[in-house]
Protein backbone atom coordinates (compact mmCIF):
# COMPACT_ATOMS: atom_id res chain seq x y z
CA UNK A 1 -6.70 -27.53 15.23
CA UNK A 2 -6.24 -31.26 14.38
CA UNK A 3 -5.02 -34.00 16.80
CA UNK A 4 -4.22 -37.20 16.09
CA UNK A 5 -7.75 -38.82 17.31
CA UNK A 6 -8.70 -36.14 14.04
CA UNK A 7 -5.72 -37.87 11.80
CA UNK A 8 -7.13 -41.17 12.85
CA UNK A 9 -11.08 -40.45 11.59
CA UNK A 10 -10.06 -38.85 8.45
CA UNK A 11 -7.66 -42.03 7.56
CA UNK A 12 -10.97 -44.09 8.16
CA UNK A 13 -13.11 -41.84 6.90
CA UNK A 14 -11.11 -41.71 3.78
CA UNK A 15 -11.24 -45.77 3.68
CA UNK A 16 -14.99 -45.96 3.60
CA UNK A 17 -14.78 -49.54 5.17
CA UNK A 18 -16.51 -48.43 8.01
CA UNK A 19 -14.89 -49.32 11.10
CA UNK A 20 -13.51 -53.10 10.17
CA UNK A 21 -9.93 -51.27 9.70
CA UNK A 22 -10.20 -49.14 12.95
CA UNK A 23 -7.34 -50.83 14.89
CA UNK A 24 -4.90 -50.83 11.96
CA UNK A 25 -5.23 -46.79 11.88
CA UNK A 26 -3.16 -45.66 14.53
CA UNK A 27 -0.13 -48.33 13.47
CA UNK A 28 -0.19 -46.75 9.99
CA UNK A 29 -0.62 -42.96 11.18
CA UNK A 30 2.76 -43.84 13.03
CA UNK A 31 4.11 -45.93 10.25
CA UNK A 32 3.59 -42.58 8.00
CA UNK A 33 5.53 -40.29 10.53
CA UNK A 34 8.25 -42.59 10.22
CA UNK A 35 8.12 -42.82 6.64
CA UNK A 36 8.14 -39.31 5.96
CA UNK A 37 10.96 -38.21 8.44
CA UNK A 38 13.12 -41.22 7.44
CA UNK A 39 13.20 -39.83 4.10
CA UNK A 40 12.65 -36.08 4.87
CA UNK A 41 14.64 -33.89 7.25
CA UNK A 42 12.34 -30.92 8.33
CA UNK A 43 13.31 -28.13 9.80
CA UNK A 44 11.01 -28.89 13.14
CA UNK A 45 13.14 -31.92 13.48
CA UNK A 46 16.24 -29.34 14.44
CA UNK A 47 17.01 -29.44 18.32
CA UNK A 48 20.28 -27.14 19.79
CA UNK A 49 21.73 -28.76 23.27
CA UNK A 50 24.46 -27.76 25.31
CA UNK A 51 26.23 -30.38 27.88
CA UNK A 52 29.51 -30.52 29.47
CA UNK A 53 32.41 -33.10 28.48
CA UNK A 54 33.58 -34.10 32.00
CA UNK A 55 37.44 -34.59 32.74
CA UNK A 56 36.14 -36.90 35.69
CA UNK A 57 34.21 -39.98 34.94
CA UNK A 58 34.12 -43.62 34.86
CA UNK A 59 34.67 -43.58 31.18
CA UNK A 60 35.65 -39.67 30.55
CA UNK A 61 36.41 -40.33 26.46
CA UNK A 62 32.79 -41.31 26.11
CA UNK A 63 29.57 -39.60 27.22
CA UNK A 64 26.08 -40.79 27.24
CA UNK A 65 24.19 -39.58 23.69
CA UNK A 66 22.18 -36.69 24.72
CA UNK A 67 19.04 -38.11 23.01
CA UNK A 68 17.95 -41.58 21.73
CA UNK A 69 16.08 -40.14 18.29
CA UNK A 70 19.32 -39.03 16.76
CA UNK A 71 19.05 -39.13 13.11
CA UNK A 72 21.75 -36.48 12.30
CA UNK A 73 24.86 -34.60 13.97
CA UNK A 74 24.71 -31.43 11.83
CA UNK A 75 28.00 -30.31 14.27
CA UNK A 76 29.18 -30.41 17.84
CA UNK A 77 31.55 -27.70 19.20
CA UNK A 78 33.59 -27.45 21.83
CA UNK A 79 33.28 -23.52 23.39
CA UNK A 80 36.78 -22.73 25.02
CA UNK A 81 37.39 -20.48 27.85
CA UNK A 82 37.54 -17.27 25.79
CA UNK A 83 34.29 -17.55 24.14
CA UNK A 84 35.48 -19.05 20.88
CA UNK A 85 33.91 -22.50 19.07
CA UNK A 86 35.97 -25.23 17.82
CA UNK A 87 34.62 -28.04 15.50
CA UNK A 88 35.19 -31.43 16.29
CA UNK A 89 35.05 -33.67 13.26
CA UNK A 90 33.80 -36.72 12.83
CA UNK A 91 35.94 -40.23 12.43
CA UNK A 92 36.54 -43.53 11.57
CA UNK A 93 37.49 -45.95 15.16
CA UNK A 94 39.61 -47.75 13.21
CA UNK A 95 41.92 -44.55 12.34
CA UNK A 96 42.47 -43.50 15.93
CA UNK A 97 46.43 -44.52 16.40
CA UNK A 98 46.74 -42.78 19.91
CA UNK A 99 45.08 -41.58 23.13
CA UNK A 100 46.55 -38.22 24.04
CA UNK A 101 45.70 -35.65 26.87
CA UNK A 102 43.38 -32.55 26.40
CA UNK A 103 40.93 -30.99 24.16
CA UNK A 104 39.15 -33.70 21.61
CA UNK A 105 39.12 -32.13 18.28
CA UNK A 106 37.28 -35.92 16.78
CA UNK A 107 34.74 -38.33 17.56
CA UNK A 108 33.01 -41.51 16.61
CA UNK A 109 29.00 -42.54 17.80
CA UNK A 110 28.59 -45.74 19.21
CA UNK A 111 25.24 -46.52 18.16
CA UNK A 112 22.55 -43.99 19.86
CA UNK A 113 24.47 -44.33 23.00
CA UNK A 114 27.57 -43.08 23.43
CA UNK A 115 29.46 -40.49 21.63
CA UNK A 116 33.38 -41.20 22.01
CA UNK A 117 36.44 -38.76 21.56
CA UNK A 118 40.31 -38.90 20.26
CA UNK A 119 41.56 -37.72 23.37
CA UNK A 120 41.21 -38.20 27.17
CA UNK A 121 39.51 -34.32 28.48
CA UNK A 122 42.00 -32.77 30.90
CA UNK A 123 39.35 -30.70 32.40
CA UNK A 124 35.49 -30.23 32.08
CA UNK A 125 35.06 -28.59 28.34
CA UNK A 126 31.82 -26.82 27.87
CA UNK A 127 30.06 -28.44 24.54
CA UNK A 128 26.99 -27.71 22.40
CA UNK A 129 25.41 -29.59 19.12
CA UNK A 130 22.88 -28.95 16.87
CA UNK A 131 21.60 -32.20 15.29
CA UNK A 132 18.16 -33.46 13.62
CA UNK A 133 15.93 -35.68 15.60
CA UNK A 134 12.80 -38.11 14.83
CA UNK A 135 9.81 -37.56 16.88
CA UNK A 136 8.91 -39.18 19.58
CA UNK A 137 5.03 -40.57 18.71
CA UNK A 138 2.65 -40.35 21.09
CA UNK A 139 0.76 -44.06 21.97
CA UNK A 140 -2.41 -45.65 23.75
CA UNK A 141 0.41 -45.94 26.31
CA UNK A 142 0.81 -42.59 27.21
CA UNK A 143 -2.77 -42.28 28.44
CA UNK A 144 -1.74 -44.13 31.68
CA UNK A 145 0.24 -40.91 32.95
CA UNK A 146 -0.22 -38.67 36.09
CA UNK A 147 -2.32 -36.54 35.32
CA UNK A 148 -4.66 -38.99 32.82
CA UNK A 149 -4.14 -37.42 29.38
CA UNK A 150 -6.18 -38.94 26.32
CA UNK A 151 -3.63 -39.41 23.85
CA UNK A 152 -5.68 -38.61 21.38
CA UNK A 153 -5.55 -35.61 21.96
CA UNK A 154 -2.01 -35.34 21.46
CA UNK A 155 -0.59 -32.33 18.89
CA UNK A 156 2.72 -31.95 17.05
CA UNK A 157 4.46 -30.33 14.27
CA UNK A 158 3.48 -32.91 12.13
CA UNK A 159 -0.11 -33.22 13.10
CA UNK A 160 -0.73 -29.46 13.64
CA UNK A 161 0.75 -28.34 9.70
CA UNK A 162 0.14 -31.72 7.73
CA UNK A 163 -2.62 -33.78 8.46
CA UNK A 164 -3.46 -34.25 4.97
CA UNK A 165 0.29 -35.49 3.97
CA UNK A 166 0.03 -37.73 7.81
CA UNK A 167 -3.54 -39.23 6.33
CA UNK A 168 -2.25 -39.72 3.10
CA UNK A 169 1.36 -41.61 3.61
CA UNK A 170 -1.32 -43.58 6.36
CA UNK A 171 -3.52 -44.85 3.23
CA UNK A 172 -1.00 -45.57 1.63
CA UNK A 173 0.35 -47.78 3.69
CA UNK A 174 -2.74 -49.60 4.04
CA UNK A 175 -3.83 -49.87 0.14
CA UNK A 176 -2.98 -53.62 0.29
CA UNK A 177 -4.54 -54.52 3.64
CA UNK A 178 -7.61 -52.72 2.47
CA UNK A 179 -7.57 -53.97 -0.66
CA UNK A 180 -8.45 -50.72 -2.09
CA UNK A 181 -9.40 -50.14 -6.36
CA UNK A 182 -6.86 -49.34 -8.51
CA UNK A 183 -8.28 -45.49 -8.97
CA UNK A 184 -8.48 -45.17 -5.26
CA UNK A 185 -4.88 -46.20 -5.23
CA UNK A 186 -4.03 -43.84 -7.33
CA UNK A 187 -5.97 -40.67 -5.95
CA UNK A 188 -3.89 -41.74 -2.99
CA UNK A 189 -0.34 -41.77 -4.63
CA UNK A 190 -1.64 -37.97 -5.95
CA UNK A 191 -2.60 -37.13 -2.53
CA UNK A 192 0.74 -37.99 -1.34
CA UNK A 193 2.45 -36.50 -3.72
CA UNK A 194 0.94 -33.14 -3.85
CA UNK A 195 0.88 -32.79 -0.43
CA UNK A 196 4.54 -34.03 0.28
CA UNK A 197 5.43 -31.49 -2.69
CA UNK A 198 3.23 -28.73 -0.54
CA UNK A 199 4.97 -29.49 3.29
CA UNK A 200 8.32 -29.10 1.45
CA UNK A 201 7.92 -25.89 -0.07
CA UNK A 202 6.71 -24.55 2.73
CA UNK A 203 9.50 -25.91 5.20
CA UNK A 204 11.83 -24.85 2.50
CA UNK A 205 10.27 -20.97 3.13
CA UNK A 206 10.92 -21.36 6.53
CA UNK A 207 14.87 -22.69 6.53
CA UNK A 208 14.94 -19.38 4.32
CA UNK A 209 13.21 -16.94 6.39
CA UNK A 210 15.14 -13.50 7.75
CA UNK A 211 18.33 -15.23 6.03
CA UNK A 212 20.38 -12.69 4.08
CA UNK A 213 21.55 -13.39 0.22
CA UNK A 214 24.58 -12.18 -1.64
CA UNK A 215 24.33 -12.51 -5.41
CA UNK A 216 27.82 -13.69 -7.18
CA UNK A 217 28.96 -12.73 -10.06
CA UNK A 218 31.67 -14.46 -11.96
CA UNK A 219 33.24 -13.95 -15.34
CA UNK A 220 31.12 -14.17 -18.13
CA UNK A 221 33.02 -16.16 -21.38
């Protein structure tokens, strides 16, 4: 099973500058993560919390954001007393005319740490979101932990299911500093693109698993 010490010797493998480019590996390995889930939204990046809105706080219109990687609110609900969800939109600051008293049915993000509501919570209201998150990339820094762990070592969706796409967004990023031919350049670019082309079919197959369809048909002119 790759790891990403295994990500790191293909990318310099794959160089064939022997080891004079060994230190820049692990900032472009990360570099490509970053690249490919700014641009991508996979369904591994999906995470489902549940927290409480409290009616008693310093600030109780604003509660601290849940996580720090937040690149997407795909909803938050608020689950009343009887079971049922309600959606609370999304808004603008700028619109909010009033403070009232009770359920918030809006809110605004302030930055990655706050998430702020229309309305002042008149009692604890029971909450849950589903959102899309980046990943949190392991470092050398992480090898100073109780117990030692060689970070290395370290495993993720990412690393596990697309080491080849990881390696080649990572050369990639380092055909200029490497200084690399023009047809190595480009067996990179087809790298990348066949195996971007590859991770996306097969997280598409996996947003559609078990999910039932219903064919439509309309009138035909």
């Amino acid at each position: 099973m790759p790891t990403l010490g295994t990500v790191h010797a293909t990318v310099s493998r794959w160089l064939r500058r022997g080891n004079v480019f060994d230190v820049d590996v692990p900032d472009a390995v990360r570099m490509a993560a970053r690249s490919i889930e700014r641009n991508y939204t996979l369904k591994y990046m999906e995470t489902y919390v549940t927290f409480t809105i409290p009616a008693v706080a310093i600030e109780p219109r604003a509660i601290n954001f849940p996580d720090t990687k937040v690149k997407k609110i795909q909803f938050l609900k608020i689950r009343g007393a009887d079971g049922e969800f309600r959606d609370l939109t999304a808004m603008d600051p700028r619109d909010l005319k009033v403070v009232e008293t009770g359920e918030p049915r809006r809110y605004w993000l302030d930055g990655n740490d706050y998430i702020w509501f229309d309305s002042t919570p008149d009692k604890d209201y029971q909450a849950e979101m589903f959102y899309d998150r980046y990943t949190t990339w392991p470092t050398s820094a992480d090898s100073t932990v109780d117990p030692p762990f060689d970070w290395l070592d370290s495993k993720n969706w990412l690393i596990e299911n697309a080491d080849d796409c990881l390696a080649g967004h990572a050369l990639s990023h380092m055909k200029i500093l490497a200084r690399l031919p023009m047809d190595m350049r480009q067996s990179i670019d087809e790298l990348v693109s066949r195996s971007m082309g590859e991770l996306l079919r097969a997280d598409q197959e996996l947003r559609t698993e078990n999910t039932s369809y219903a064919m439509n048909y309309g009138r035909v002119y």
